[in-house]
N, C-alpha and C. Protein backbone atom coordinates (compact mmCIF):
# COMPACT_ATOMS: atom_id res chain seq x y z
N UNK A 1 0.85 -1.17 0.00
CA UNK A 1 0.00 0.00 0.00
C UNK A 1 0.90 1.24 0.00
N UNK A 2 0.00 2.17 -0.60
CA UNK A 2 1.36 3.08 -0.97
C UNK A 2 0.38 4.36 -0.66
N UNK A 3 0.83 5.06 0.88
CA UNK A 3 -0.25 6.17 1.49
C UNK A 3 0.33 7.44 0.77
N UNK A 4 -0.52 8.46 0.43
CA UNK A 4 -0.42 9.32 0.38
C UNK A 4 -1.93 10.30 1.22
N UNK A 5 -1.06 11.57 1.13
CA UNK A 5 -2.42 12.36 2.19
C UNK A 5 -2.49 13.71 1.21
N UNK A 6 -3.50 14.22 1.48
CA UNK A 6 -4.00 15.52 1.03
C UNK A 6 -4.91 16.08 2.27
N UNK A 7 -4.42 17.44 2.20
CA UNK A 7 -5.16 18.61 3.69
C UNK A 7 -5.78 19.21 2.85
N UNK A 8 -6.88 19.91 3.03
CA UNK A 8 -7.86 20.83 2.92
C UNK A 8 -8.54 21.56 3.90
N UNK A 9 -8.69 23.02 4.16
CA UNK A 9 -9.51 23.71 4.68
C UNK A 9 -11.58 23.14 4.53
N UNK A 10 -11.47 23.25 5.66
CA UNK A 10 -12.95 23.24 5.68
C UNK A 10 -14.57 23.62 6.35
N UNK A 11 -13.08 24.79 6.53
CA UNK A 11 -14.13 26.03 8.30
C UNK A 11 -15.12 24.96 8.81
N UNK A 12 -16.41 25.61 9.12
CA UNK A 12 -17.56 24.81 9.93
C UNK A 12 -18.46 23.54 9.38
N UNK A 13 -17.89 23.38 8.55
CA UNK A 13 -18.46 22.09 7.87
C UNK A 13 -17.26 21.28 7.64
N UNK A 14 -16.82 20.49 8.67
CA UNK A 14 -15.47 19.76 8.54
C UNK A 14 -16.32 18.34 8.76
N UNK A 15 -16.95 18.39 10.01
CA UNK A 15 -17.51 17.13 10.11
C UNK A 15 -18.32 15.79 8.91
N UNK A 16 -18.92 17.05 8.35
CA UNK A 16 -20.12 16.89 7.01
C UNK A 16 -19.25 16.65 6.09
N UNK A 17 -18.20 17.05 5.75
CA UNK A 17 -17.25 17.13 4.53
C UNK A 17 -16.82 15.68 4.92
N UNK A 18 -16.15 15.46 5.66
CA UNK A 18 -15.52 14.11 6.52
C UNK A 18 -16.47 12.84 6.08
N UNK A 19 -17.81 13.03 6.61
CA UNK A 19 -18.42 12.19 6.37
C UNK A 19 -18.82 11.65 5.02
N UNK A 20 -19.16 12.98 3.96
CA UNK A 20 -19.52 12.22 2.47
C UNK A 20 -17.96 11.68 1.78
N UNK A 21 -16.86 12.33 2.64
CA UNK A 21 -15.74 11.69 1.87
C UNK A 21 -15.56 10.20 2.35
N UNK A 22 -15.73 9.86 3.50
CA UNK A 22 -15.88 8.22 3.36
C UNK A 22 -16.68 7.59 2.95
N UNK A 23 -17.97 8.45 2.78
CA UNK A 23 -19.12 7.49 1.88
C UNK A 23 -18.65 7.37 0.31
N UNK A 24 -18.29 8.50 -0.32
CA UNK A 24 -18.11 8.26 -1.75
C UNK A 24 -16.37 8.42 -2.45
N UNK A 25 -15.67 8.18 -1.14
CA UNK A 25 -14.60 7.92 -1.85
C UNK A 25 -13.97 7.04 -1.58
N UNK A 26 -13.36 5.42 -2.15
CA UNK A 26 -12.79 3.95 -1.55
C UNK A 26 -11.75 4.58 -1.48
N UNK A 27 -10.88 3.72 -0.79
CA UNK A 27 -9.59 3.48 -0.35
C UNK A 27 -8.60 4.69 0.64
N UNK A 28 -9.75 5.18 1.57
CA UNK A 28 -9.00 5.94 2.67
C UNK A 28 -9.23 4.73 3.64
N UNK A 29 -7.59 5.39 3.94
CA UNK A 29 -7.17 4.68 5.07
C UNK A 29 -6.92 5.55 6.25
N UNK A 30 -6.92 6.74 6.60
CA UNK A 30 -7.38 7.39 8.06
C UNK A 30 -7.74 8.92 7.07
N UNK A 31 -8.81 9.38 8.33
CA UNK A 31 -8.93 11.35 7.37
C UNK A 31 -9.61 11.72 9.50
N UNK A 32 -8.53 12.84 9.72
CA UNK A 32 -8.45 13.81 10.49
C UNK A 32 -9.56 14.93 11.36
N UNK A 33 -9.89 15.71 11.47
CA UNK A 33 -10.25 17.05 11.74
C UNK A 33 -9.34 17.47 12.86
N UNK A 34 -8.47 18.88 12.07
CA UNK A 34 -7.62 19.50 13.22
C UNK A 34 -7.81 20.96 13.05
N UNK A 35 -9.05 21.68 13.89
CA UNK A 35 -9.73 22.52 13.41
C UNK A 35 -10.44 23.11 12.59
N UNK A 36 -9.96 23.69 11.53
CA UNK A 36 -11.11 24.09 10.44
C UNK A 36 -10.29 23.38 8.92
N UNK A 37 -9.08 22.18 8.95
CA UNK A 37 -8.79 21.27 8.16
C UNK A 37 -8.95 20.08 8.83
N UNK A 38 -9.27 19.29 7.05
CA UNK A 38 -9.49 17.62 7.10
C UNK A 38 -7.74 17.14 7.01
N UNK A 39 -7.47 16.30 7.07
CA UNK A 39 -6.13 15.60 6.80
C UNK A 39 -6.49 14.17 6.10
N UNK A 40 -6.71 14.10 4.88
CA UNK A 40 -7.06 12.16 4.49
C UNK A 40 -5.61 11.69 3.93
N UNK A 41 -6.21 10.80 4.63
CA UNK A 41 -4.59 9.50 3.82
C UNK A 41 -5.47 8.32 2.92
N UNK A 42 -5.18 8.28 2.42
CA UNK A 42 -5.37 7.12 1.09
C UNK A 42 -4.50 6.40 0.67
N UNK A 43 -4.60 4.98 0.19
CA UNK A 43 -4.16 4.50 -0.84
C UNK A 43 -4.04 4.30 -2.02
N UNK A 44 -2.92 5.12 -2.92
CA UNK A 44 -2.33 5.50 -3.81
C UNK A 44 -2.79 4.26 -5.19
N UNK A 45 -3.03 3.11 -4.33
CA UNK A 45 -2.76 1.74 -5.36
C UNK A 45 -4.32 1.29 -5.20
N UNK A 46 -5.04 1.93 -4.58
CA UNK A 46 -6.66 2.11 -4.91
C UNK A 46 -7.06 2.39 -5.87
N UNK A 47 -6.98 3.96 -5.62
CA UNK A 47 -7.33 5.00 -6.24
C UNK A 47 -6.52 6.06 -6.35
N UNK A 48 -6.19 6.72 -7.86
CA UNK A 48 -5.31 7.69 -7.84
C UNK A 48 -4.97 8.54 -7.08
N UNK A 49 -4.00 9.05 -6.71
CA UNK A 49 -3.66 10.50 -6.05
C UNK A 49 -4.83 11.71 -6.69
N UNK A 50 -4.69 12.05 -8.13
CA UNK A 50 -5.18 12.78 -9.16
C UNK A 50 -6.55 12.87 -8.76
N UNK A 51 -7.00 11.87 -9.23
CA UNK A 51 -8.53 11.66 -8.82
C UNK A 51 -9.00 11.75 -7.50
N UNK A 52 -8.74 11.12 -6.67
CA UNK A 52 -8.55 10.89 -5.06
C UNK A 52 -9.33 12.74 -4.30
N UNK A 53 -7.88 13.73 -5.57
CA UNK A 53 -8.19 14.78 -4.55
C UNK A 53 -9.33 15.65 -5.55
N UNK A 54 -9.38 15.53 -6.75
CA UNK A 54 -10.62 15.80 -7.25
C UNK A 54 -11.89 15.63 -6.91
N UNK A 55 -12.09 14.41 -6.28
CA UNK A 55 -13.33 13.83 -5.51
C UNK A 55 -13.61 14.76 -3.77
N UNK A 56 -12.48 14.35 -3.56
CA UNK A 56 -12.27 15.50 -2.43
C UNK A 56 -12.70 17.05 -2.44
N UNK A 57 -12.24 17.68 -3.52
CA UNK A 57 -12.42 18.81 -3.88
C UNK A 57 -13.92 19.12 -4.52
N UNK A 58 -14.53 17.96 -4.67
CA UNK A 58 -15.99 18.05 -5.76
C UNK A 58 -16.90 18.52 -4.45
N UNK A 59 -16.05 17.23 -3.33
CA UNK A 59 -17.37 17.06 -2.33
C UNK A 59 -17.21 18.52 -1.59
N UNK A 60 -16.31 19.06 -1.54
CA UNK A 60 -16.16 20.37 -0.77
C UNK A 60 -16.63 21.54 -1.24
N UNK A 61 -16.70 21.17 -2.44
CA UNK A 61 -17.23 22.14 -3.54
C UNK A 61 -19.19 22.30 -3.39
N UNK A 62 -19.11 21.22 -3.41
CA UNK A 62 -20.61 20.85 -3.58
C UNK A 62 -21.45 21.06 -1.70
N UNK A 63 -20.56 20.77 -0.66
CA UNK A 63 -21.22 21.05 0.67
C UNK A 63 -21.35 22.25 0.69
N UNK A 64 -20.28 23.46 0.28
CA UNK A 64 -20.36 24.70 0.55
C UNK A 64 -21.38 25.15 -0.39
N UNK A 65 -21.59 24.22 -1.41
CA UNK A 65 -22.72 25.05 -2.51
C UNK A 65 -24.18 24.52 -1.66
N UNK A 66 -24.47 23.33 -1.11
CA UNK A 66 -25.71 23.02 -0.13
C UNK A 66 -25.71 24.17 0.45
N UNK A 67 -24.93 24.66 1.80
CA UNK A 67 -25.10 25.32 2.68
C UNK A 67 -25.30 26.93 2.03
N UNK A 68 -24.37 27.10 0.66
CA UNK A 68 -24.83 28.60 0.11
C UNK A 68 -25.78 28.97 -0.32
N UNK A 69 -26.82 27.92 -0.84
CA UNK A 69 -28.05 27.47 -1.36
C UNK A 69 -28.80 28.57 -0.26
N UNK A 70 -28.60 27.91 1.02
CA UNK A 70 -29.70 28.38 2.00
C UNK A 70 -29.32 29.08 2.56
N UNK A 71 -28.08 30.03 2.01
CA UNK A 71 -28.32 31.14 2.71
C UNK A 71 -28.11 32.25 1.49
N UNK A 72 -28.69 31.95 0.49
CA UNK A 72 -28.78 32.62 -0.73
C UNK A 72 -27.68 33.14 -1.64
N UNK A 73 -26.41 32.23 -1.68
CA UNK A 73 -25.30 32.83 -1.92
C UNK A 73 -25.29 31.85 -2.88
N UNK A 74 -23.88 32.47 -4.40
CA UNK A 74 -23.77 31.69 -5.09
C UNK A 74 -22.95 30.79 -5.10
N UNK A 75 -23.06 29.32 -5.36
CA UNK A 75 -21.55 28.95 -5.23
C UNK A 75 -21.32 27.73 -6.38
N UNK A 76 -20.45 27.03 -6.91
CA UNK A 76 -20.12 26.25 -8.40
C UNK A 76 -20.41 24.90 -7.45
N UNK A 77 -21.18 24.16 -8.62
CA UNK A 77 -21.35 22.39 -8.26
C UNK A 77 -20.48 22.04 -9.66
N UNK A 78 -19.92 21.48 -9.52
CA UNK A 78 -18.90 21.00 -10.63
C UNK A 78 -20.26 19.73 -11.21
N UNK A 79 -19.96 19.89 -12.59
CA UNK A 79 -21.18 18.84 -13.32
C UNK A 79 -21.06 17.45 -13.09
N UNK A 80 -19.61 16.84 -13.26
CA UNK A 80 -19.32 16.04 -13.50
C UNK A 80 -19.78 15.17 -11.45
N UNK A 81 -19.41 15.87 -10.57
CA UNK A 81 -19.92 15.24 -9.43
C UNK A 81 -21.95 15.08 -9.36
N UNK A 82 -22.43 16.51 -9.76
CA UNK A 82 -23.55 16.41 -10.43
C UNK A 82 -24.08 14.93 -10.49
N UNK A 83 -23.48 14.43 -11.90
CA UNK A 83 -23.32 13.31 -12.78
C UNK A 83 -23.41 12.28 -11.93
N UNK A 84 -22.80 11.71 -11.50
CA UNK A 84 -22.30 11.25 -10.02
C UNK A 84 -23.35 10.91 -9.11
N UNK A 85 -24.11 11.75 -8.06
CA UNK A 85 -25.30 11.96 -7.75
C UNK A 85 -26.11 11.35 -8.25
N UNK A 86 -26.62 12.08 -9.60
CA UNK A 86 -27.67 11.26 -10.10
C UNK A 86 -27.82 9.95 -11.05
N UNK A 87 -26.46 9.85 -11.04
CA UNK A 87 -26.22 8.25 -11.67
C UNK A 87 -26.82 8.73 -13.43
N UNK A 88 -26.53 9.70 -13.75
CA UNK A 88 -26.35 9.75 -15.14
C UNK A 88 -26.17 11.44 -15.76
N UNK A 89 -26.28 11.11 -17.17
CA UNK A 89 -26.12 12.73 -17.71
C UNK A 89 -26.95 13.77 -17.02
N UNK A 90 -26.00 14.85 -16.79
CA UNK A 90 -26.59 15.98 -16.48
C UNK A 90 -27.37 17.01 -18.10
N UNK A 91 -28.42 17.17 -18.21
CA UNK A 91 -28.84 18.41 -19.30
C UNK A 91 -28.61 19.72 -18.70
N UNK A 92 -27.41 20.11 -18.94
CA UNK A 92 -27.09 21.58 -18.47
C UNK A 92 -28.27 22.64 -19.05
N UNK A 93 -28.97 22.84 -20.61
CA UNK A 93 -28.99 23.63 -20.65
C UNK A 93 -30.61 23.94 -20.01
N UNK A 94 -31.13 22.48 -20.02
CA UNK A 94 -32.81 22.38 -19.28
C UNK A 94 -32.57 23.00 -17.96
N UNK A 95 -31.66 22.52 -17.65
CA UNK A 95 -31.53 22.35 -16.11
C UNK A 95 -30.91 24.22 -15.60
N UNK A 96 -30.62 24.93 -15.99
CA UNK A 96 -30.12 26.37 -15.74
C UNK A 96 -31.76 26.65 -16.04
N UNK A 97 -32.53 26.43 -17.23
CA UNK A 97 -33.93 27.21 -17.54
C UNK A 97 -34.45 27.12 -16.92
N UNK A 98 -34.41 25.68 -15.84
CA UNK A 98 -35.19 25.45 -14.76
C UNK A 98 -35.26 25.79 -13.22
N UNK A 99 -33.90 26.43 -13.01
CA UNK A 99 -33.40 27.34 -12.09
C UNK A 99 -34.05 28.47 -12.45
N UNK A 100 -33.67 29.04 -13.63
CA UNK A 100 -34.06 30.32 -13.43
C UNK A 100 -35.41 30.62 -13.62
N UNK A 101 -36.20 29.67 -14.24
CA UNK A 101 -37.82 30.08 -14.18
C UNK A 101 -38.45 29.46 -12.49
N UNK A 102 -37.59 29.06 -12.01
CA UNK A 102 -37.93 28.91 -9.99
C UNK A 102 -37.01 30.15 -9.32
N UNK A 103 -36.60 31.22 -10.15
CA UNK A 103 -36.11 32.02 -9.64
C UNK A 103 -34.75 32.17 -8.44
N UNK A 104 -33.98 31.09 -9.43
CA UNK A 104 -32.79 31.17 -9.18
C UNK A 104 -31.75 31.48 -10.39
N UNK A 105 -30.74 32.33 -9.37
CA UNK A 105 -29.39 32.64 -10.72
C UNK A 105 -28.86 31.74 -11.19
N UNK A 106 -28.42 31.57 -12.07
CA UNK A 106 -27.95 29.89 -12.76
C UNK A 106 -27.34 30.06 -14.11
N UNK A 107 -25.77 30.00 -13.91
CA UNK A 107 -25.16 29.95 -15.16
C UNK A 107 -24.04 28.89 -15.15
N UNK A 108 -23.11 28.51 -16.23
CA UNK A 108 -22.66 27.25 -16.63
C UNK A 108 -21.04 27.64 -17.20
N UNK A 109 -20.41 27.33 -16.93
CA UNK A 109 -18.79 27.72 -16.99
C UNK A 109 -18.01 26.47 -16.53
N UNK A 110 -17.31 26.36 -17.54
CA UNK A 110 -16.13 25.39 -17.46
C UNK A 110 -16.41 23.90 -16.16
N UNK A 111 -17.29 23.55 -17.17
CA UNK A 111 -17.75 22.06 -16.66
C UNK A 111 -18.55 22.76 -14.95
N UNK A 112 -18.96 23.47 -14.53
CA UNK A 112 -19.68 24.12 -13.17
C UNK A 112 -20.81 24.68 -13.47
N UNK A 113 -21.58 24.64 -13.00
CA UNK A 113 -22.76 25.22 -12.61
C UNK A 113 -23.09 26.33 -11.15
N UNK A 114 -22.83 27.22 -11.49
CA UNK A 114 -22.97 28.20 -10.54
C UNK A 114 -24.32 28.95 -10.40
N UNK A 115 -24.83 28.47 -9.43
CA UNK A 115 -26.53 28.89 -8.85
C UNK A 115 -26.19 29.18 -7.41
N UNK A 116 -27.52 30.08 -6.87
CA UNK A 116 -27.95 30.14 -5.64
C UNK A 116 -28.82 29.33 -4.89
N UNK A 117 -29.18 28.56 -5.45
CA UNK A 117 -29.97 27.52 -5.33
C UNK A 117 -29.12 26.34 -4.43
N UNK A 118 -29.97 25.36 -3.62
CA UNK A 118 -29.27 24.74 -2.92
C UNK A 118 -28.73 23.23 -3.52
N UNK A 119 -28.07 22.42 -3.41
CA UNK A 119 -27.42 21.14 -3.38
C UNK A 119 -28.71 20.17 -3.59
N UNK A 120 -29.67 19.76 -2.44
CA UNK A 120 -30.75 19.08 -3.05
C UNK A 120 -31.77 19.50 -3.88
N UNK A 121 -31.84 21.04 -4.80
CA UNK A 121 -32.65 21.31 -5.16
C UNK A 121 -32.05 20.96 -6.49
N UNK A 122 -30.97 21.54 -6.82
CA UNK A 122 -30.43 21.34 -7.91
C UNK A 122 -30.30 19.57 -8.35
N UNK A 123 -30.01 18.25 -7.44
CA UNK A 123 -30.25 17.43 -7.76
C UNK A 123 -31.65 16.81 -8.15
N UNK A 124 -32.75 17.18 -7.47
CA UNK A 124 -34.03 17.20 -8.01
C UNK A 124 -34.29 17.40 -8.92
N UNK A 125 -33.83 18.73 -9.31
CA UNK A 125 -34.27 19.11 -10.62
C UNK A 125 -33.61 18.78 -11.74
N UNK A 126 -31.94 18.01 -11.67
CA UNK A 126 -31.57 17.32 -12.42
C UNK A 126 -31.70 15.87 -12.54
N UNK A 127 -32.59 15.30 -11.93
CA UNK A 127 -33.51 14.10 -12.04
C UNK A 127 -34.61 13.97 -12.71
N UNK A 128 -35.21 15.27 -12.45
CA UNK A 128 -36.59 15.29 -12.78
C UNK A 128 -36.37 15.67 -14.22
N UNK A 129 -35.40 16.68 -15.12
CA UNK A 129 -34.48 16.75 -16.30
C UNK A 129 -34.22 15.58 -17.38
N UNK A 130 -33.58 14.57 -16.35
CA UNK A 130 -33.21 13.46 -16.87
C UNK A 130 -34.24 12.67 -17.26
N UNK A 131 -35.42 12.35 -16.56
CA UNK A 131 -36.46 11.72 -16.36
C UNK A 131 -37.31 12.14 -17.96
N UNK A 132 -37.19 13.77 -17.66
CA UNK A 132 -38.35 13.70 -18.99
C UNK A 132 -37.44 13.71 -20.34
N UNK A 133 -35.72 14.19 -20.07
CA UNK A 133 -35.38 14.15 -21.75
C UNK A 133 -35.47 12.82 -21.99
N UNK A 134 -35.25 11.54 -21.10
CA UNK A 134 -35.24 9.95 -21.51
C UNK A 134 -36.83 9.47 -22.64
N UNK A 135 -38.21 10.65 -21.72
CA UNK A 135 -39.31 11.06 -22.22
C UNK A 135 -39.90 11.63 -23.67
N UNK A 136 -38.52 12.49 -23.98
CA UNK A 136 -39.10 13.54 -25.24
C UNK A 136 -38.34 13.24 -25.99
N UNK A 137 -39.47 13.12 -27.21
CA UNK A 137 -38.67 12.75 -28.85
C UNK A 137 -38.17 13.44 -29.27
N UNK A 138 -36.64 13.10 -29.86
CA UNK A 138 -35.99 13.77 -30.51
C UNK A 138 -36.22 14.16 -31.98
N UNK A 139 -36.95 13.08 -32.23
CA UNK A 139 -36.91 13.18 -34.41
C UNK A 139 -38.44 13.84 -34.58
N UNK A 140 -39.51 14.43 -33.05
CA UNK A 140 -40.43 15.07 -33.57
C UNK A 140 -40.21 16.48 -33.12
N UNK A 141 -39.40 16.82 -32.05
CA UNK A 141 -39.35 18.34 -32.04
C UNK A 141 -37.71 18.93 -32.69
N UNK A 142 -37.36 20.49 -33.04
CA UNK A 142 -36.45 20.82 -33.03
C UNK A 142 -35.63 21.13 -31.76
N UNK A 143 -34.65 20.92 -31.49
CA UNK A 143 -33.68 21.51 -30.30
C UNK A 143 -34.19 21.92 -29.23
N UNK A 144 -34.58 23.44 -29.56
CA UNK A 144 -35.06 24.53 -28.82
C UNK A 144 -36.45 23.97 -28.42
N UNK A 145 -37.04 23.31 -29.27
CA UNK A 145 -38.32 23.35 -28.56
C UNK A 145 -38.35 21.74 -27.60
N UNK A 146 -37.25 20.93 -27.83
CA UNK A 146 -37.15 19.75 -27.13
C UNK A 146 -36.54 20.45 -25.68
N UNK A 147 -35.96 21.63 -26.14
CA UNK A 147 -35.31 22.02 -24.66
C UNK A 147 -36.51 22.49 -24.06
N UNK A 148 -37.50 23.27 -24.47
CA UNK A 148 -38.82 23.88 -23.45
C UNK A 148 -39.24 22.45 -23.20
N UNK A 149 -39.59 22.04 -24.03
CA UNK A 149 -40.84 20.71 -23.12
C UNK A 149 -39.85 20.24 -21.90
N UNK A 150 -38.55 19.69 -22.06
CA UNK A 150 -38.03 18.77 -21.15
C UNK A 150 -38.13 19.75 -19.91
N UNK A 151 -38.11 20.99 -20.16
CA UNK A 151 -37.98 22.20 -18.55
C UNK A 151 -39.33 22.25 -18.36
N UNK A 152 -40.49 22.37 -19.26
CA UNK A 152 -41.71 22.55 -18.75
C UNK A 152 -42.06 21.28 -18.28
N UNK A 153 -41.59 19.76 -18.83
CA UNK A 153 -41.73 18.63 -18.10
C UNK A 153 -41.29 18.51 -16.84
N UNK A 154 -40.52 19.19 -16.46
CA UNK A 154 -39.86 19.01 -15.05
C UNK A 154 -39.80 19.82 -14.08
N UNK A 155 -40.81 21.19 -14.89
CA UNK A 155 -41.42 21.82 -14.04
C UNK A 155 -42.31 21.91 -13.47
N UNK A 156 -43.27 20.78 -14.49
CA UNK A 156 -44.83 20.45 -13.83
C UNK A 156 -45.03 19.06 -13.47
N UNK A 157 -44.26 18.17 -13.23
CA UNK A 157 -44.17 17.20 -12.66
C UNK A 157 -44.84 15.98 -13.53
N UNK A 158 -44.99 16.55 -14.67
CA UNK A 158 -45.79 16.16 -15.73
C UNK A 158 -45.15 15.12 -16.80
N UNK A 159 -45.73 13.76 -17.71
CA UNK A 159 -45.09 13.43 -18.53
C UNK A 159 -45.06 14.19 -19.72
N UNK A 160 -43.46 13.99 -20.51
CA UNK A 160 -43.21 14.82 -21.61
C UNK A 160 -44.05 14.63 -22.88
N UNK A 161 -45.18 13.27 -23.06
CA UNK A 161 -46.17 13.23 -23.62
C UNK A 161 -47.18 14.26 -23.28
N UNK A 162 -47.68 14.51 -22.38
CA UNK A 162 -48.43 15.46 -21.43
C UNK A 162 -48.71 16.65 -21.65
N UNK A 163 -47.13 17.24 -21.83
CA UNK A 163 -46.97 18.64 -21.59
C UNK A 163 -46.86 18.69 -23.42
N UNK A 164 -46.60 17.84 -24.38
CA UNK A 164 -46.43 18.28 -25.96
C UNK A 164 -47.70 18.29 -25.90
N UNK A 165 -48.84 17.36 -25.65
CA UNK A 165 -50.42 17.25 -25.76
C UNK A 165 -50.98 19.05 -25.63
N UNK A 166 -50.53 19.13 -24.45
CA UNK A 166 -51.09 20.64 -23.74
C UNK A 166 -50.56 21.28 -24.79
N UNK A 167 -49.46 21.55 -25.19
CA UNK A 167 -48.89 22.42 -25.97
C UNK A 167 -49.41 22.55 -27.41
N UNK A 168 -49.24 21.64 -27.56
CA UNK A 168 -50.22 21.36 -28.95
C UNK A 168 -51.78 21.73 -29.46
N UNK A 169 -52.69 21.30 -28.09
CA UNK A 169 -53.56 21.92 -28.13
C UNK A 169 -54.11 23.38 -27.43
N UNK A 170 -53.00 24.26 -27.39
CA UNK A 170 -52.71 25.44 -27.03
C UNK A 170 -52.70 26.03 -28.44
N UNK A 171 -52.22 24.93 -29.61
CA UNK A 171 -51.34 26.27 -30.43
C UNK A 171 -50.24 26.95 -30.64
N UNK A 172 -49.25 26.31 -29.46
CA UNK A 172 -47.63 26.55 -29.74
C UNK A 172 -47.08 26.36 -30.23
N UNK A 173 -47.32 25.27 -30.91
CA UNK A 173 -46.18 24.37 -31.97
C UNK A 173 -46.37 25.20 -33.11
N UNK A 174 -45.22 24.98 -34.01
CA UNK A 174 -45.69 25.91 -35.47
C UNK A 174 -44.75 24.53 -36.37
N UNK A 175 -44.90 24.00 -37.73
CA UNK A 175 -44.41 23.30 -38.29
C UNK A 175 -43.07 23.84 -38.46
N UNK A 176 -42.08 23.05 -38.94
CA UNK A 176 -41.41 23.54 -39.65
C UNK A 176 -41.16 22.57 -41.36
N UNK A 177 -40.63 23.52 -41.82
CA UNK A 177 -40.51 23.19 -43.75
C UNK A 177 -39.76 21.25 -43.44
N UNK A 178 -38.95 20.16 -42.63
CA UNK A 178 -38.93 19.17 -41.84
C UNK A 178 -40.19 18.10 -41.40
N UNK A 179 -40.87 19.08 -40.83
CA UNK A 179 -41.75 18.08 -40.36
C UNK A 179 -42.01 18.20 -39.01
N UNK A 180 -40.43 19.32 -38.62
CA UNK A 180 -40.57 18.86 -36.98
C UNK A 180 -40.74 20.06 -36.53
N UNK A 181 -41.69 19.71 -34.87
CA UNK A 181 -42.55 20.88 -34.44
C UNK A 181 -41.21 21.94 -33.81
N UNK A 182 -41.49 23.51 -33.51
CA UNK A 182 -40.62 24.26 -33.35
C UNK A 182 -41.45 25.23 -32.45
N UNK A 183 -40.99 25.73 -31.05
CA UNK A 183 -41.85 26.95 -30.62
C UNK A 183 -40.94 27.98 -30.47
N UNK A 184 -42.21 29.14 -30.91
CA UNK A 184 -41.25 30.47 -31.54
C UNK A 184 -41.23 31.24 -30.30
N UNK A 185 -42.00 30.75 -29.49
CA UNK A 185 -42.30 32.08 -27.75
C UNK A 185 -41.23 31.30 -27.08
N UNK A 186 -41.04 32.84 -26.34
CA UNK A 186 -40.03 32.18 -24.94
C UNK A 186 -40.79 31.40 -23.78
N UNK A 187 -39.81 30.60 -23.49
CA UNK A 187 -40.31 29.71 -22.04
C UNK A 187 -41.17 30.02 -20.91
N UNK A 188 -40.83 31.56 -20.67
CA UNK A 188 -41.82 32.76 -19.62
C UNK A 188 -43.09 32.16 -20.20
N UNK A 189 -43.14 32.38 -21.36
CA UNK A 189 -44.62 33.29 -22.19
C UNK A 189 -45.62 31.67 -21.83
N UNK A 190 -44.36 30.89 -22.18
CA UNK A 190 -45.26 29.60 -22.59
C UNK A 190 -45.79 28.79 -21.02
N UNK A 191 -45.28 29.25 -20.18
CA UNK A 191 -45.67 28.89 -18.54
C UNK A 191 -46.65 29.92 -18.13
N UNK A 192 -46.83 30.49 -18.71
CA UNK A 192 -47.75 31.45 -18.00
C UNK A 192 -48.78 30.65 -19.02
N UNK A 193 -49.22 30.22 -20.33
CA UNK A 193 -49.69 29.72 -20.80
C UNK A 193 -50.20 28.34 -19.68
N UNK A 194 -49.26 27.35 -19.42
CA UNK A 194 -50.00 26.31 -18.64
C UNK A 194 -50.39 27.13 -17.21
């Protein structure tokens, strides 16, 4: 076995940090609290060094973004831990429309997602994301309008059959010269609609 350690700061959430790092990361072999730092030792012949402190760094990333959540501050969830969480692809761009039409800030930079929004909200809503794009056809809408249904699907708790039905018999859809349906209103316009 071949130990190596990595320290990190982790002011008042040392305990919490401590704890999801032994749930989701194998091959520590002792991790610390000596005031407001963790100290983990690992094995090298586990799991990388590289990786090891990336995971480390996701989960630290991601507690301070829970706790900034609720106290209205912004802070980056890296996607790829995201990913992780919910045991599959994240849809970044549903998933920001869906922040911000629940009236949160929500933008997307270098693999992060930076919202005010909290840690379990943002996984919810990237479940509930996942759930309806697995839902909505690709070869009958264009892009843009596959991106509204999957956010209006997962905003109304609704199937993505459901919410094209409603939409459809609203009058939103407009053909295109394809075949495939396209909506020309913004996402606002079309929620105030349902």
């Amino acid at each position: 076995m071949v130990k190596k350690s990595y320290t990190i700061s982790c002011g008042n959430k040392c305990s919490e940090i401590l704890e999801k790092i032994s749930e989701e990361i194998p091959g520590i072999y002792s991790a610390t609290i000596d005031g407001g730092v963790i100290k983990v030792v690992f094995d090298d012949n586990y799991i990388g060094a590289r990786e090891a402190i990336e995971l480390i760094k996701e989960i630290v990333r991601s507690t301070r973004l829970s706790s900034a959540g609720s106290r209205g501050l912004t802070a980056k969830l890296s996607i790829r831990h995201l990913q992780r969480i919910i045991g599959g692809p994240v849809h970044i761009e549903p998933l920001l429309d869906l922040l911000r039409l629940r009236g949160y800030r929500a933008s997307s930079t270098g693999g992060y997602i930076e919202t005010n929004a909290g840690l379990e909200e943002v996984v919810d809503m990237a479940m509930a994301i996942s759930r309806c794009a697995n839902e909505t056809p690709k070869e009958l809408l264009t892009p843009r309008a596959r991106r509204i249904v999957i956010t209006l699907c997962a905003d109304s708790d609704a199937s993505a059959e459901h919410v094209i039905g409603f939409l459809e018999s609203r009058g939103v859809f407009t053909k295109n010269p394809d075949g495939r349906l396209d909506i020309s209103r913004s996402i606002d316009e079309i929620r105030n609609i349902l």
